[in-house]
C-alpha atoms as a PDB file:
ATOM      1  CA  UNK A   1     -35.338 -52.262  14.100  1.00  0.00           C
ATOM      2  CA  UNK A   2     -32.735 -55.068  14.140  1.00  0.00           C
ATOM      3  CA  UNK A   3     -29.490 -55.159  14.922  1.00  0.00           C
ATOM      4  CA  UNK A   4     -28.201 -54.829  10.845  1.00  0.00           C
ATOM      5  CA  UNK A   5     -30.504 -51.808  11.264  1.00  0.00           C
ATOM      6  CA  UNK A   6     -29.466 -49.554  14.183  1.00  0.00           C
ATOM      7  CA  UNK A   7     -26.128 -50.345  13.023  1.00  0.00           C
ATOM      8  CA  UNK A   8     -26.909 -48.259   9.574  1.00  0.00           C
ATOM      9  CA  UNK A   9     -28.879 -45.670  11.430  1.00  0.00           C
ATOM     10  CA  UNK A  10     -25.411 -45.585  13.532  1.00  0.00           C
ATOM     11  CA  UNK A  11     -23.186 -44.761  10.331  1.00  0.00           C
ATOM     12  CA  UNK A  12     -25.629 -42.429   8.820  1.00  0.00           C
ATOM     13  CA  UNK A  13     -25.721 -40.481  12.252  1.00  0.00           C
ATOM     14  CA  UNK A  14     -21.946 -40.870  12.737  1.00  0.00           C
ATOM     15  CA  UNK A  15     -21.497 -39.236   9.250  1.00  0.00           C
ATOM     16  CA  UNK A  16     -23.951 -36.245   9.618  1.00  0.00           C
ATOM     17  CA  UNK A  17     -22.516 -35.557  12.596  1.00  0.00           C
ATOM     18  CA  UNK A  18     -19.021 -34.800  11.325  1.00  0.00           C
ATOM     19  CA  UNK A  19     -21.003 -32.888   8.348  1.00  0.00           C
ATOM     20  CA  UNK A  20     -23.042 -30.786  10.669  1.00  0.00           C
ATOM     21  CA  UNK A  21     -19.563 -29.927  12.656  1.00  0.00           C
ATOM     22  CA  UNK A  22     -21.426 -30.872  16.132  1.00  0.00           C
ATOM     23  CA  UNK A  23     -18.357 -30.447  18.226  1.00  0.00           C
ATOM     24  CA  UNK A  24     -18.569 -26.720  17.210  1.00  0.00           C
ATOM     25  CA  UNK A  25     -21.577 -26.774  17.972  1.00  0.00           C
ATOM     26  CA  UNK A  26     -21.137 -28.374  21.055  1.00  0.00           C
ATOM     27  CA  UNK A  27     -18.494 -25.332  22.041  1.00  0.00           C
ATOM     28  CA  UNK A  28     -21.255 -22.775  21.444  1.00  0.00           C
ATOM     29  CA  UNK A  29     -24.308 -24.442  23.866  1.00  0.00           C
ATOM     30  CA  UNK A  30     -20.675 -24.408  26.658  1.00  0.00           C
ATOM     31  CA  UNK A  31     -20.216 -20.837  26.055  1.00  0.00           C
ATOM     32  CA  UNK A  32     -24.109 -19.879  26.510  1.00  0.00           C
ATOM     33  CA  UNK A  33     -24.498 -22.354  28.863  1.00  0.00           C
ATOM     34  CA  UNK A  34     -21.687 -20.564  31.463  1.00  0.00           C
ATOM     35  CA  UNK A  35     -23.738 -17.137  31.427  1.00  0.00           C
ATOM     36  CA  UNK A  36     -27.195 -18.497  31.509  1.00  0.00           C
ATOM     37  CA  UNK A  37     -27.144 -21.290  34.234  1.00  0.00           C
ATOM     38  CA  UNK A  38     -27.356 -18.942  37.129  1.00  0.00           C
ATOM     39  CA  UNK A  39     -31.066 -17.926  35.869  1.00  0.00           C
ATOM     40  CA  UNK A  40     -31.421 -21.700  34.223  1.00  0.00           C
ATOM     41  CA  UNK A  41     -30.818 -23.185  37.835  1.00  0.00           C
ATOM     42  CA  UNK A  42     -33.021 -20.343  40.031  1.00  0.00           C
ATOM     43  CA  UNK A  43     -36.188 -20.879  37.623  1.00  0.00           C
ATOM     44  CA  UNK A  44     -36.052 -24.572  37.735  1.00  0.00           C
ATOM     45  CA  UNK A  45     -35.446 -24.550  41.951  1.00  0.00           C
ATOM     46  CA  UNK A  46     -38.186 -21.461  42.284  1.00  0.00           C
ATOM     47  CA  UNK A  47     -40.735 -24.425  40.323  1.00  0.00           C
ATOM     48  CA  UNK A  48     -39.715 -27.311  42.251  1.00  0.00           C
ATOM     49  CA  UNK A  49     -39.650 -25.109  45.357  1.00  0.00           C
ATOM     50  CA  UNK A  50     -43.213 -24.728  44.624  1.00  0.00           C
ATOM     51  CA  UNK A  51     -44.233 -27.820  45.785  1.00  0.00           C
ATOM     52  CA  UNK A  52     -41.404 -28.945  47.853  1.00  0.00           C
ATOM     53  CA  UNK A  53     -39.031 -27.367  51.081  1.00  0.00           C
ATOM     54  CA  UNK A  54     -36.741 -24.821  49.509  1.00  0.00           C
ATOM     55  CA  UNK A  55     -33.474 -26.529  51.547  1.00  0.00           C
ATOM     56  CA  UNK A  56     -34.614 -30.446  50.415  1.00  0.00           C
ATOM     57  CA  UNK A  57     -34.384 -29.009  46.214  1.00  0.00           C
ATOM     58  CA  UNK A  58     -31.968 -27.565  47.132  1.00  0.00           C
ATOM     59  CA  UNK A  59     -29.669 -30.376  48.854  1.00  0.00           C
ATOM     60  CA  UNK A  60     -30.889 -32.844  46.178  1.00  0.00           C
ATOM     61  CA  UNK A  61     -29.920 -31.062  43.160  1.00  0.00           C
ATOM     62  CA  UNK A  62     -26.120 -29.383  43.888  1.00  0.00           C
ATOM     63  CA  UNK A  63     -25.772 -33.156  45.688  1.00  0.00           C
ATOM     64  CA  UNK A  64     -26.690 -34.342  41.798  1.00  0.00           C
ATOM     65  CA  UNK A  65     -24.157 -31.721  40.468  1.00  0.00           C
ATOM     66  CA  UNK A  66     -21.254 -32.453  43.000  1.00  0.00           C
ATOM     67  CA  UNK A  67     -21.784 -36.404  41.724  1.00  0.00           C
ATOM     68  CA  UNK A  68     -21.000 -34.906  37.934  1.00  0.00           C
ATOM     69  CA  UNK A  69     -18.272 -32.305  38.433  1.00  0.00           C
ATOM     70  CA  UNK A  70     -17.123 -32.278  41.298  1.00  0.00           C
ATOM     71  CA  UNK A  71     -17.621 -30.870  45.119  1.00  0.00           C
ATOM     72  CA  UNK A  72     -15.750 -27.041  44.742  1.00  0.00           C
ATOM     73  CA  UNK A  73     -17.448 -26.548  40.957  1.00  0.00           C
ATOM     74  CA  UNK A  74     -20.895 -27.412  43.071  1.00  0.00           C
ATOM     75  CA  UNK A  75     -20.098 -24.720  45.397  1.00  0.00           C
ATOM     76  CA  UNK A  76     -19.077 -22.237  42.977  1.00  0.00           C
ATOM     77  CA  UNK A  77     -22.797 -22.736  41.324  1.00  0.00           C
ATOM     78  CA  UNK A  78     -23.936 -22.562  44.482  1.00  0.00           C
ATOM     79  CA  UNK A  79     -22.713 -19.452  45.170  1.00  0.00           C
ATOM     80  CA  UNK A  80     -23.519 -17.516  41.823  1.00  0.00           C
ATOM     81  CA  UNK A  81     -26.892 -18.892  42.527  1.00  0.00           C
ATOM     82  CA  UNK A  82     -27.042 -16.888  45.641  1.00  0.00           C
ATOM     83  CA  UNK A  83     -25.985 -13.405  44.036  1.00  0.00           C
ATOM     84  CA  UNK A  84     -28.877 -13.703  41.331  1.00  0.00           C
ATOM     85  CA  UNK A  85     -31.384 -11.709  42.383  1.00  0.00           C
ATOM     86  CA  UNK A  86     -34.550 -10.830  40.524  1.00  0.00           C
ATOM     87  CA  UNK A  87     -35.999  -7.802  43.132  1.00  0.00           C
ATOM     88  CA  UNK A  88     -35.956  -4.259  42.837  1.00  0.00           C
ATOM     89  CA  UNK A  89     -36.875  -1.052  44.450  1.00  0.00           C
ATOM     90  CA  UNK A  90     -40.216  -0.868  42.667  1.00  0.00           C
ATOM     91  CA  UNK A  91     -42.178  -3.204  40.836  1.00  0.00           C
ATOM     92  CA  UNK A  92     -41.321  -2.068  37.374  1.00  0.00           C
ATOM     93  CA  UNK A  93     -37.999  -3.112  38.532  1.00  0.00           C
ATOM     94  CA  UNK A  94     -38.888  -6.156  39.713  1.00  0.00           C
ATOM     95  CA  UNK A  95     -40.852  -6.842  36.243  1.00  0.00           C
ATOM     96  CA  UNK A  96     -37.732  -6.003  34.438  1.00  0.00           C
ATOM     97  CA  UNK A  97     -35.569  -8.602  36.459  1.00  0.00           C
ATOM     98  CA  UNK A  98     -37.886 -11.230  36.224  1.00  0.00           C
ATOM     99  CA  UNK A  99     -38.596 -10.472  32.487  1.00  0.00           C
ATOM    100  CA  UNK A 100     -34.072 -10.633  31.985  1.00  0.00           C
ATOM    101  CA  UNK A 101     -34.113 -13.810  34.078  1.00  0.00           C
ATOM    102  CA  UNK A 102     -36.437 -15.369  32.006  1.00  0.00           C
ATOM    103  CA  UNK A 103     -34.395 -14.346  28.682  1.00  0.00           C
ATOM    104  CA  UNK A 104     -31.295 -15.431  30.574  1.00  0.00           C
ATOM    105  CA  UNK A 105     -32.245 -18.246  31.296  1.00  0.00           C
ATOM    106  CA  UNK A 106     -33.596 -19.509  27.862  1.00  0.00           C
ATOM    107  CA  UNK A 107     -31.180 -18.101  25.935  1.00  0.00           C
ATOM    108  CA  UNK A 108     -28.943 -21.360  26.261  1.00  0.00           C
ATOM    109  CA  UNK A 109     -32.106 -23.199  24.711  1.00  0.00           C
ATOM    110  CA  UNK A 110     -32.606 -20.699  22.087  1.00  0.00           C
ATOM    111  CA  UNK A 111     -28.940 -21.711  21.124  1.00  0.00           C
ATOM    112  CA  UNK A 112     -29.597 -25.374  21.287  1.00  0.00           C
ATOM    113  CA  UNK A 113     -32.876 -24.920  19.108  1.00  0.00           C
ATOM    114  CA  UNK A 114     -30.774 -23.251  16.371  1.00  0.00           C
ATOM    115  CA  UNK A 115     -28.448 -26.094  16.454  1.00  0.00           C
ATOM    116  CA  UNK A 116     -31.083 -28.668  16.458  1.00  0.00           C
ATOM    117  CA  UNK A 117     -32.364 -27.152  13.375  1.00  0.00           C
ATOM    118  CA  UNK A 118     -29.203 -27.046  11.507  1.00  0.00           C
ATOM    119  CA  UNK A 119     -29.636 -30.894  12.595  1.00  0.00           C
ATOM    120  CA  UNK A 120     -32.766 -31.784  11.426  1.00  0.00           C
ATOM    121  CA  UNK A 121     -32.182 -29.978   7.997  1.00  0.00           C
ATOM    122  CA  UNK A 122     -35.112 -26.574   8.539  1.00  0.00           C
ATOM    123  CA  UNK A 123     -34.978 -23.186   9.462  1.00  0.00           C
ATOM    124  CA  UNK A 124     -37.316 -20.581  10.711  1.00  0.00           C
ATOM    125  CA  UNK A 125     -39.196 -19.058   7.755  1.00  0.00           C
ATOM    126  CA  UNK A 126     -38.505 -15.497   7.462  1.00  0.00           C
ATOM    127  CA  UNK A 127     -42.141 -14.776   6.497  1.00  0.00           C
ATOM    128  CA  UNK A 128     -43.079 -15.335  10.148  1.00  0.00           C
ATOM    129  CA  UNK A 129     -41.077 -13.133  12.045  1.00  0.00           C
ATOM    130  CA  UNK A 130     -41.974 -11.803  15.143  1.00  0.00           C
ATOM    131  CA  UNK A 131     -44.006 -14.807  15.491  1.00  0.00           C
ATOM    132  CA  UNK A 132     -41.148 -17.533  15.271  1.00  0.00           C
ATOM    133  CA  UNK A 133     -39.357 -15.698  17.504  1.00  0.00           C
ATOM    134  CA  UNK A 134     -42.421 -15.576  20.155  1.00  0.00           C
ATOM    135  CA  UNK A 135     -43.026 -19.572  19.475  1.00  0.00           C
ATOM    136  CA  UNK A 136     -39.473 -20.416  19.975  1.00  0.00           C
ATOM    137  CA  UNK A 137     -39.283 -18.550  23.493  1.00  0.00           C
ATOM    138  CA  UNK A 138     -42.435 -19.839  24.879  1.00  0.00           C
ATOM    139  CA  UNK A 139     -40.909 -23.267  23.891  1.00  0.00           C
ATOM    140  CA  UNK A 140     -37.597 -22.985  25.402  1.00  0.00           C
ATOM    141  CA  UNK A 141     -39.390 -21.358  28.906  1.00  0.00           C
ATOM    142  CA  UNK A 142     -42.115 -24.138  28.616  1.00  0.00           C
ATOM    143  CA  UNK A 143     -39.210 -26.671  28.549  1.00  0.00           C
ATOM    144  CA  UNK A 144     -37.457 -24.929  31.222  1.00  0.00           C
ATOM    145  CA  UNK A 145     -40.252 -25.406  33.329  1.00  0.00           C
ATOM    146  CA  UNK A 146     -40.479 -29.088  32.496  1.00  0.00           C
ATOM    147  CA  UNK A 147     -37.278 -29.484  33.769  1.00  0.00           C
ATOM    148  CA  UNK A 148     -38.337 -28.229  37.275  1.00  0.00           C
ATOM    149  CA  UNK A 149     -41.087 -31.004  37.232  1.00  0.00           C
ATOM    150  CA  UNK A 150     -38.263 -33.575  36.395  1.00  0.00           C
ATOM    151  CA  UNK A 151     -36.397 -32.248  39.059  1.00  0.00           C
ATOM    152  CA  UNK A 152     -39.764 -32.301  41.270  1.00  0.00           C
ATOM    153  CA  UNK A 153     -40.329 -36.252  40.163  1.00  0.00           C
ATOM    154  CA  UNK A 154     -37.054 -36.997  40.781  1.00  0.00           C
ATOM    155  CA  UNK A 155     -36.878 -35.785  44.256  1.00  0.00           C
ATOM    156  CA  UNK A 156     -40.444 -37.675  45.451  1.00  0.00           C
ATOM    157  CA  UNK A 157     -38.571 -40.710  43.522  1.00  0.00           C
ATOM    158  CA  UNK A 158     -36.206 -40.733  45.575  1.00  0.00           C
ATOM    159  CA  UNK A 159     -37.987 -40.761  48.950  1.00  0.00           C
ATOM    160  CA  UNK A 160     -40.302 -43.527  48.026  1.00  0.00           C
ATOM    161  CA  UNK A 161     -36.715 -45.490  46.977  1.00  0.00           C
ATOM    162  CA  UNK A 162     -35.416 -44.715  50.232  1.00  0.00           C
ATOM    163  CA  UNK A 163     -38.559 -45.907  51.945  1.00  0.00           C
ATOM    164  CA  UNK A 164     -38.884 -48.882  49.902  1.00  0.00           C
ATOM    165  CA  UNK A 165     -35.196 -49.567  50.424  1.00  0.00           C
ATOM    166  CA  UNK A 166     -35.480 -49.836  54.077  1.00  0.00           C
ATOM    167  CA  UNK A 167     -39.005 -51.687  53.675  1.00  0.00           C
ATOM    168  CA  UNK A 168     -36.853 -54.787  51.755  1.00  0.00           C
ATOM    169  CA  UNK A 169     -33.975 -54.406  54.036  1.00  0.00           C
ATOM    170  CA  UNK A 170     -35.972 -55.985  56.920  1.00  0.00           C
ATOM    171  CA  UNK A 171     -36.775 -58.706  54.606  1.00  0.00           C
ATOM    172  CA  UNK A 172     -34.403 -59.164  51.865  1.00  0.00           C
ATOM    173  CA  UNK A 173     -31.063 -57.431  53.246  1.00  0.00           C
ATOM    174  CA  UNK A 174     -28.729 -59.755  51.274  1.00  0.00           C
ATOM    175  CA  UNK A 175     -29.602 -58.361  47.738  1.00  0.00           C
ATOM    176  CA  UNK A 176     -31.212 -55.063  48.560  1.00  0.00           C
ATOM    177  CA  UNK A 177     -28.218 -53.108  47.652  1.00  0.00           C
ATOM    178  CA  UNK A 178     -28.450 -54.499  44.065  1.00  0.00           C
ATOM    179  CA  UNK A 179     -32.230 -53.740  43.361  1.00  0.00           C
ATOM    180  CA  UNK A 180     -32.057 -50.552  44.939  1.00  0.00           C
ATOM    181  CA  UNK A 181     -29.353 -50.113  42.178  1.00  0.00           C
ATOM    182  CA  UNK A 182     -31.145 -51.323  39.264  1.00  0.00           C
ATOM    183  CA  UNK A 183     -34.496 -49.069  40.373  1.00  0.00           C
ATOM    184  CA  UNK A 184     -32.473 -46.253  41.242  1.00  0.00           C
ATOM    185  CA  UNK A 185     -30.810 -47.009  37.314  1.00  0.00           C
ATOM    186  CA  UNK A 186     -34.121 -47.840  35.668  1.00  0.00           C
ATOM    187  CA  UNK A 187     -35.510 -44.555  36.827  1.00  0.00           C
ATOM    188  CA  UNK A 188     -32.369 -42.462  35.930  1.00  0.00           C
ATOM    189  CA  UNK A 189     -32.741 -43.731  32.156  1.00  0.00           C
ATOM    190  CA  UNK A 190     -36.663 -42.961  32.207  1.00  0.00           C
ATOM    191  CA  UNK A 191     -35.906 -39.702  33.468  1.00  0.00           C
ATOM    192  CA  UNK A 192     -33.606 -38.513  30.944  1.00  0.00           C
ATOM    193  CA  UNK A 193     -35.112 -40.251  28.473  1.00  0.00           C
ATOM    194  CA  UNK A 194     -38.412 -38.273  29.419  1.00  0.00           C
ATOM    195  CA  UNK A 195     -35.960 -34.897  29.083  1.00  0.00           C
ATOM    196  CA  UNK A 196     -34.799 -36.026  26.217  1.00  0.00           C
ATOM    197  CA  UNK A 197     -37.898 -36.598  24.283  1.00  0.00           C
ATOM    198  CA  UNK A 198     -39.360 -33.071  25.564  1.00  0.00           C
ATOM    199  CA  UNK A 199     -36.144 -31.988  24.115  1.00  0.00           C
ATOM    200  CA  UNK A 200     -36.442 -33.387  20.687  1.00  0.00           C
ATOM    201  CA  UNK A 201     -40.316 -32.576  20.452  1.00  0.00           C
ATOM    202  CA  UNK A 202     -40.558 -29.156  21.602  1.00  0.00           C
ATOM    203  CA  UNK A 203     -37.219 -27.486  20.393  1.00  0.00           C
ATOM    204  CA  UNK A 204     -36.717 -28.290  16.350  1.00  0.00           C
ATOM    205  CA  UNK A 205     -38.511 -26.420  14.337  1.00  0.00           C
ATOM    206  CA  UNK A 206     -40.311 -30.057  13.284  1.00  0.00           C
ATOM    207  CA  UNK A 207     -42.695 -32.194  13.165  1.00  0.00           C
ATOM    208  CA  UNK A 208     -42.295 -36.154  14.240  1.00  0.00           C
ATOM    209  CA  UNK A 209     -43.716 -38.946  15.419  1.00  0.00           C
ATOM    210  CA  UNK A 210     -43.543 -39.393  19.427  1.00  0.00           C
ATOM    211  CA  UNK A 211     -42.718 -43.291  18.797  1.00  0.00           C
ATOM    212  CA  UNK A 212     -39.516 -42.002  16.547  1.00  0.00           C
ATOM    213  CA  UNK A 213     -38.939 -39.561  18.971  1.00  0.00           C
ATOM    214  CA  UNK A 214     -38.905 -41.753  22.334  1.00  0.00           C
ATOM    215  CA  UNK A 215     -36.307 -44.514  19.783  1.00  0.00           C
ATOM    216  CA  UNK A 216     -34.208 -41.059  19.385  1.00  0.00           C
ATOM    217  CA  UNK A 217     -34.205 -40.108  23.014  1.00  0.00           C
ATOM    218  CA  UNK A 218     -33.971 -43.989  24.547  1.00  0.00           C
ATOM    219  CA  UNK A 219     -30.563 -44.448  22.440  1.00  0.00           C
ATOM    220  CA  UNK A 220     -29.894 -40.771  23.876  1.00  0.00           C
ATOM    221  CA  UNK A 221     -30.325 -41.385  27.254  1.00  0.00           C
ATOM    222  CA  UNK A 222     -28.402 -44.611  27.485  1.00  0.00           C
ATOM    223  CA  UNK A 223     -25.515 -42.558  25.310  1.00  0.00           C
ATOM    224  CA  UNK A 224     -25.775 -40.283  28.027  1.00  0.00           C
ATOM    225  CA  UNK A 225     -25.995 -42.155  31.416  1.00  0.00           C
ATOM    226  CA  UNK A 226     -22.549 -44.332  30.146  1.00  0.00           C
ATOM    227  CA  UNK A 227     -20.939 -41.172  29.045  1.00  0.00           C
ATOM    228  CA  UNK A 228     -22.120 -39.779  32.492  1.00  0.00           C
ATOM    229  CA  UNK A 229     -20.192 -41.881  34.120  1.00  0.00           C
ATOM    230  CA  UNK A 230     -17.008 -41.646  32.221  1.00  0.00           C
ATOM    231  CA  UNK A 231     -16.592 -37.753  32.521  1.00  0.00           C
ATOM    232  CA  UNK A 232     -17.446 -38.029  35.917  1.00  0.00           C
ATOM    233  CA  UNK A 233     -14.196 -40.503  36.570  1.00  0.00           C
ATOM    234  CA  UNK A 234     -12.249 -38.166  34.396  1.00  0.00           C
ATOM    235  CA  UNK A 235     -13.298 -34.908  35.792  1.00  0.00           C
ATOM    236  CA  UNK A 236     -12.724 -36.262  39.513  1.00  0.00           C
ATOM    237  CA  UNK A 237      -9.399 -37.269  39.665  1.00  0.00           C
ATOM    238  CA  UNK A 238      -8.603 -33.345  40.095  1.00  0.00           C
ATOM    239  CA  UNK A 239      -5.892 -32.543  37.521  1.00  0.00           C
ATOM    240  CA  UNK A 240      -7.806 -29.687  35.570  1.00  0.00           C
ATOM    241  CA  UNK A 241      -9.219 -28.047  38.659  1.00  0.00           C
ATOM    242  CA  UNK A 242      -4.997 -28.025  39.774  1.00  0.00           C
ATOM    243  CA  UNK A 243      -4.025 -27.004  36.258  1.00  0.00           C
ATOM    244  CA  UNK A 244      -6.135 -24.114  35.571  1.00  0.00           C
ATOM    245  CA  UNK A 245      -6.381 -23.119  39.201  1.00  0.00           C
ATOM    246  CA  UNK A 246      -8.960 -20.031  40.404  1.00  0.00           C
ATOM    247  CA  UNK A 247     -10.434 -20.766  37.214  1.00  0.00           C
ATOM    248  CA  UNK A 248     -10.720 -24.576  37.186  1.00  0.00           C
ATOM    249  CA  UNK A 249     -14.199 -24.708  38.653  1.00  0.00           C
ATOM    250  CA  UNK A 250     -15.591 -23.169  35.300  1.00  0.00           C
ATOM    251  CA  UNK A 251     -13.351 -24.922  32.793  1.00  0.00           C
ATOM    252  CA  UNK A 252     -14.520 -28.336  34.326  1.00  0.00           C
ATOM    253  CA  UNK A 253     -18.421 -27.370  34.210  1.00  0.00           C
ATOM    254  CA  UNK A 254     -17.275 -25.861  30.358  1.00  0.00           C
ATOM    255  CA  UNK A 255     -15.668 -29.391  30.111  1.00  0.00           C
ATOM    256  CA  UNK A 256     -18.720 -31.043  31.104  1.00  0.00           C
ATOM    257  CA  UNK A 257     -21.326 -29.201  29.476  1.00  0.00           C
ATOM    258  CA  UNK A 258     -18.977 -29.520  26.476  1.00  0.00           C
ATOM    259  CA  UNK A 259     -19.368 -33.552  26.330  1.00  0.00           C
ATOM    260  CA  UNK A 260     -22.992 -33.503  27.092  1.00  0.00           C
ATOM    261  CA  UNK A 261     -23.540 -31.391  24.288  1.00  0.00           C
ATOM    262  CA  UNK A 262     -21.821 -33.627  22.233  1.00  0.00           C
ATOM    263  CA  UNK A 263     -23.942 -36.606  23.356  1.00  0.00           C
ATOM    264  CA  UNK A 264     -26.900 -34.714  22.627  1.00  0.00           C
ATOM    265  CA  UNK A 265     -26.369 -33.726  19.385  1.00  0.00           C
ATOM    266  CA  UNK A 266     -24.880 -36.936  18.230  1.00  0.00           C
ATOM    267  CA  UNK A 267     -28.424 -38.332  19.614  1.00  0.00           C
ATOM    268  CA  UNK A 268     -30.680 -35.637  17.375  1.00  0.00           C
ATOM    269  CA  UNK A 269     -28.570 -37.032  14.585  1.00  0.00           C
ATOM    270  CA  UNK A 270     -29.353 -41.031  15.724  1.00  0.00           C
ATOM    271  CA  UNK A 271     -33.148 -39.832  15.918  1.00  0.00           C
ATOM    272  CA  UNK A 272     -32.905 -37.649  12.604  1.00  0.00           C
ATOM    273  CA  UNK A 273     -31.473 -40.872  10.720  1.00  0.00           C
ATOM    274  CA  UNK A 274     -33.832 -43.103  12.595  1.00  0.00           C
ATOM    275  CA  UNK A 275     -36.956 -41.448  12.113  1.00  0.00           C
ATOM    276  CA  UNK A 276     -36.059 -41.106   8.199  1.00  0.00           C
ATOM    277  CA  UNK A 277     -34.798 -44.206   7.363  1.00  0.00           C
ATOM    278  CA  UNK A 278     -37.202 -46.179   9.229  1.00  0.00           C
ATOM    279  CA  UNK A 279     -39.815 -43.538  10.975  1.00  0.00           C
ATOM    280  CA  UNK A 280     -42.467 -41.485   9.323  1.00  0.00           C
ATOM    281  CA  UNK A 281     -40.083 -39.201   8.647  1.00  0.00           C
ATOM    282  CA  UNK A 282     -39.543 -34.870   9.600  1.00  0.00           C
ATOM    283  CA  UNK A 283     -41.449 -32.350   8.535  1.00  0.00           C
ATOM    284  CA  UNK A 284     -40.894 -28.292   9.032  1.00  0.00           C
ATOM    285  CA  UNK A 285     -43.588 -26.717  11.772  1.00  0.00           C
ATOM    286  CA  UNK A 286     -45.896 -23.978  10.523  1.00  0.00           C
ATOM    287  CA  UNK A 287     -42.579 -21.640  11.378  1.00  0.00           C
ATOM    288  CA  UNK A 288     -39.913 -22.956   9.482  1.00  0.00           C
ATOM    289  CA  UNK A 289     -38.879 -24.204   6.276  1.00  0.00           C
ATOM    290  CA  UNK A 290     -36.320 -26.639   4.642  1.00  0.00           C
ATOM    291  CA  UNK A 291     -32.756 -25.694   3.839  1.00  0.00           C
ATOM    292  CA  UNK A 292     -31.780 -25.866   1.210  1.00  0.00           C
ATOM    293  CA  UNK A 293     -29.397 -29.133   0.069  1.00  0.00           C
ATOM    294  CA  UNK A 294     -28.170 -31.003  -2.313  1.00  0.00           C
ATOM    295  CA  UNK A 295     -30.319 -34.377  -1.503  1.00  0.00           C
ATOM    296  CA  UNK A 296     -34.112 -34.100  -2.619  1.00  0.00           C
ATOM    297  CA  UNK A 297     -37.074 -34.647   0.122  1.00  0.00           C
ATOM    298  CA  UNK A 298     -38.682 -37.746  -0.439  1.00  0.00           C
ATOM    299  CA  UNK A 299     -42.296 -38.705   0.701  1.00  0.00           C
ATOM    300  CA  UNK A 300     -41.754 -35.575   2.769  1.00  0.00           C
ATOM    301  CA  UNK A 301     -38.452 -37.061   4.403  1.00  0.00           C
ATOM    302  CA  UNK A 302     -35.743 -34.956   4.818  1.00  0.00           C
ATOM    303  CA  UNK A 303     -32.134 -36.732   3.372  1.00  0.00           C
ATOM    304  CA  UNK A 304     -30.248 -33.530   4.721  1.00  0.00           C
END
């Protein structure tokens, strides 16, 4: 697409997305988001864990989440990560943990499927039942686990930058700082690009193309990094943590999750516009159906 072009798809998303309400939807993912990230966080380390020291995952990731909100909202994680515990006296009680962890710990992508849905203009066809419900849970905990191989890549990324870093230092130590930057900025955006094009693929109840996905979840990710760095500057200088006191730690990570939410959603409406006005266009899965709107489908398009 040119320029003229992503500068309609821009409009159409911009206007969907005050239709589709996706700040209030953006509230809602906060809200789940609060009670399932202790169980979110302990599946994804337990994967990457896996393969890796427990204490390196570890390290790497609340160092990740102290960069984004902050060092005492990183401990306070931290620390309701430690009291979530998944054994029991038996092993039907250990079952039953691991089996509420799991629901726990999707339920924030359950949430963010329903949204995505309301999105992309289908919802789950009532004629399915149990089974949309079954599909839409081993999506979210399939997803889940993708995000512990992100986290996994991520981490082996970063030793071979370090590594590679020092290699070009002996060499090159005028402009090493700088390319270690632009790697270290390059990967970021294929990383989150990667998340958000698992996102977009596996979640909606739809069917698309992976080229009109990847266009969704590039603009996406780019959205995201710059925003990244703006609520980070905003959320560090202190004042809500001192405002809200005992209770600033979670209004800052409701805060955060809040505007990420936002730039996620306004993204499935970019790659919604995108992939109909200039895609091969969304189609329902075998488990859902249109809603119903005022705009026809064309050529199997949805204009919701």
């Amino acid at each position: 697409m040119d320029i003229k072009s992503h500068w309609q798809v821009l409009k159409e998303a911009a206007s969907h997305a005050s239709k589709d309400k996706i700040t209030k939807l953006s509230a809602a993912l906060a809200y789940y988001t609060i009670f399932s990230l202790p169980a979110l966080l302990l599946i994804v380390l337990a994967t990457v864990n896996f393969f890796l020291d427990d204490k390196q995952a570890d390290q790497q990731l609340f160092s990740q989440l102290e960069g984004l909100v902050g060092k005492d909202t990183s401990a306070t994680l931290q620390e309701s990560l430690k009291k979530t515990e998944v054994a029991g006296n038996t092993v039907l009680a250990t079952i039953a943990g691991i089996a509420m962890l799991i629901l726990g710990a999707t339920g924030v992508f359950i949430e963010m499927q329903d949204s995505l849905n309301s999105i992309f203009g289908v919802k789950p066809n009532p004629k399915k039942g149990i089974w949309t419900m079954v599909f839409s849970r081993l999506a979210a905990f399939g997803l889940l686990l993708s995000l512990g191989f992100l986290l996994l890549v991520s981490l082996l990324a970063s030793a071979l930058l370090s590594l590679f870093t020092a290699r070009l230092k002996m060499h090159f130590p005028d402009i090493t700082v700088y390319l270690a930057m632009l790697i270290d900025l390059l990967f970021s955006l294929g990383v989150v690009t990667l998340l958000f094009a698992a996102i977009f693929k596996v979640l909606p109840d739809v069917r698309m193309k992976w080229k009109d996905v990847f266009r969704g979840a590039l603009f996406t990710a780019v959205l995201f990094l710059i925003g990244k760095i703006a609520i980070s500057l905003y959320l560090g200088q202190g004042s809500i943590s001192s405002a809200y006191g005992a209770a600033g730690s979670i209004i800052i990570l409701l805060l955060w999750v809040y505007y990420s939410s936002i730039l996620l959603y306004f993204g499935a409406e970019y790659t919604r516009a995108s992939a109909v006005k200039y895609g091969e266009g969304i189609h329902p899965n075998d488990f859902a159906e249109w809603v119903e709107c005022s705009d026809d489908k064309v050529s199997g398009k949805t204009t919701h």
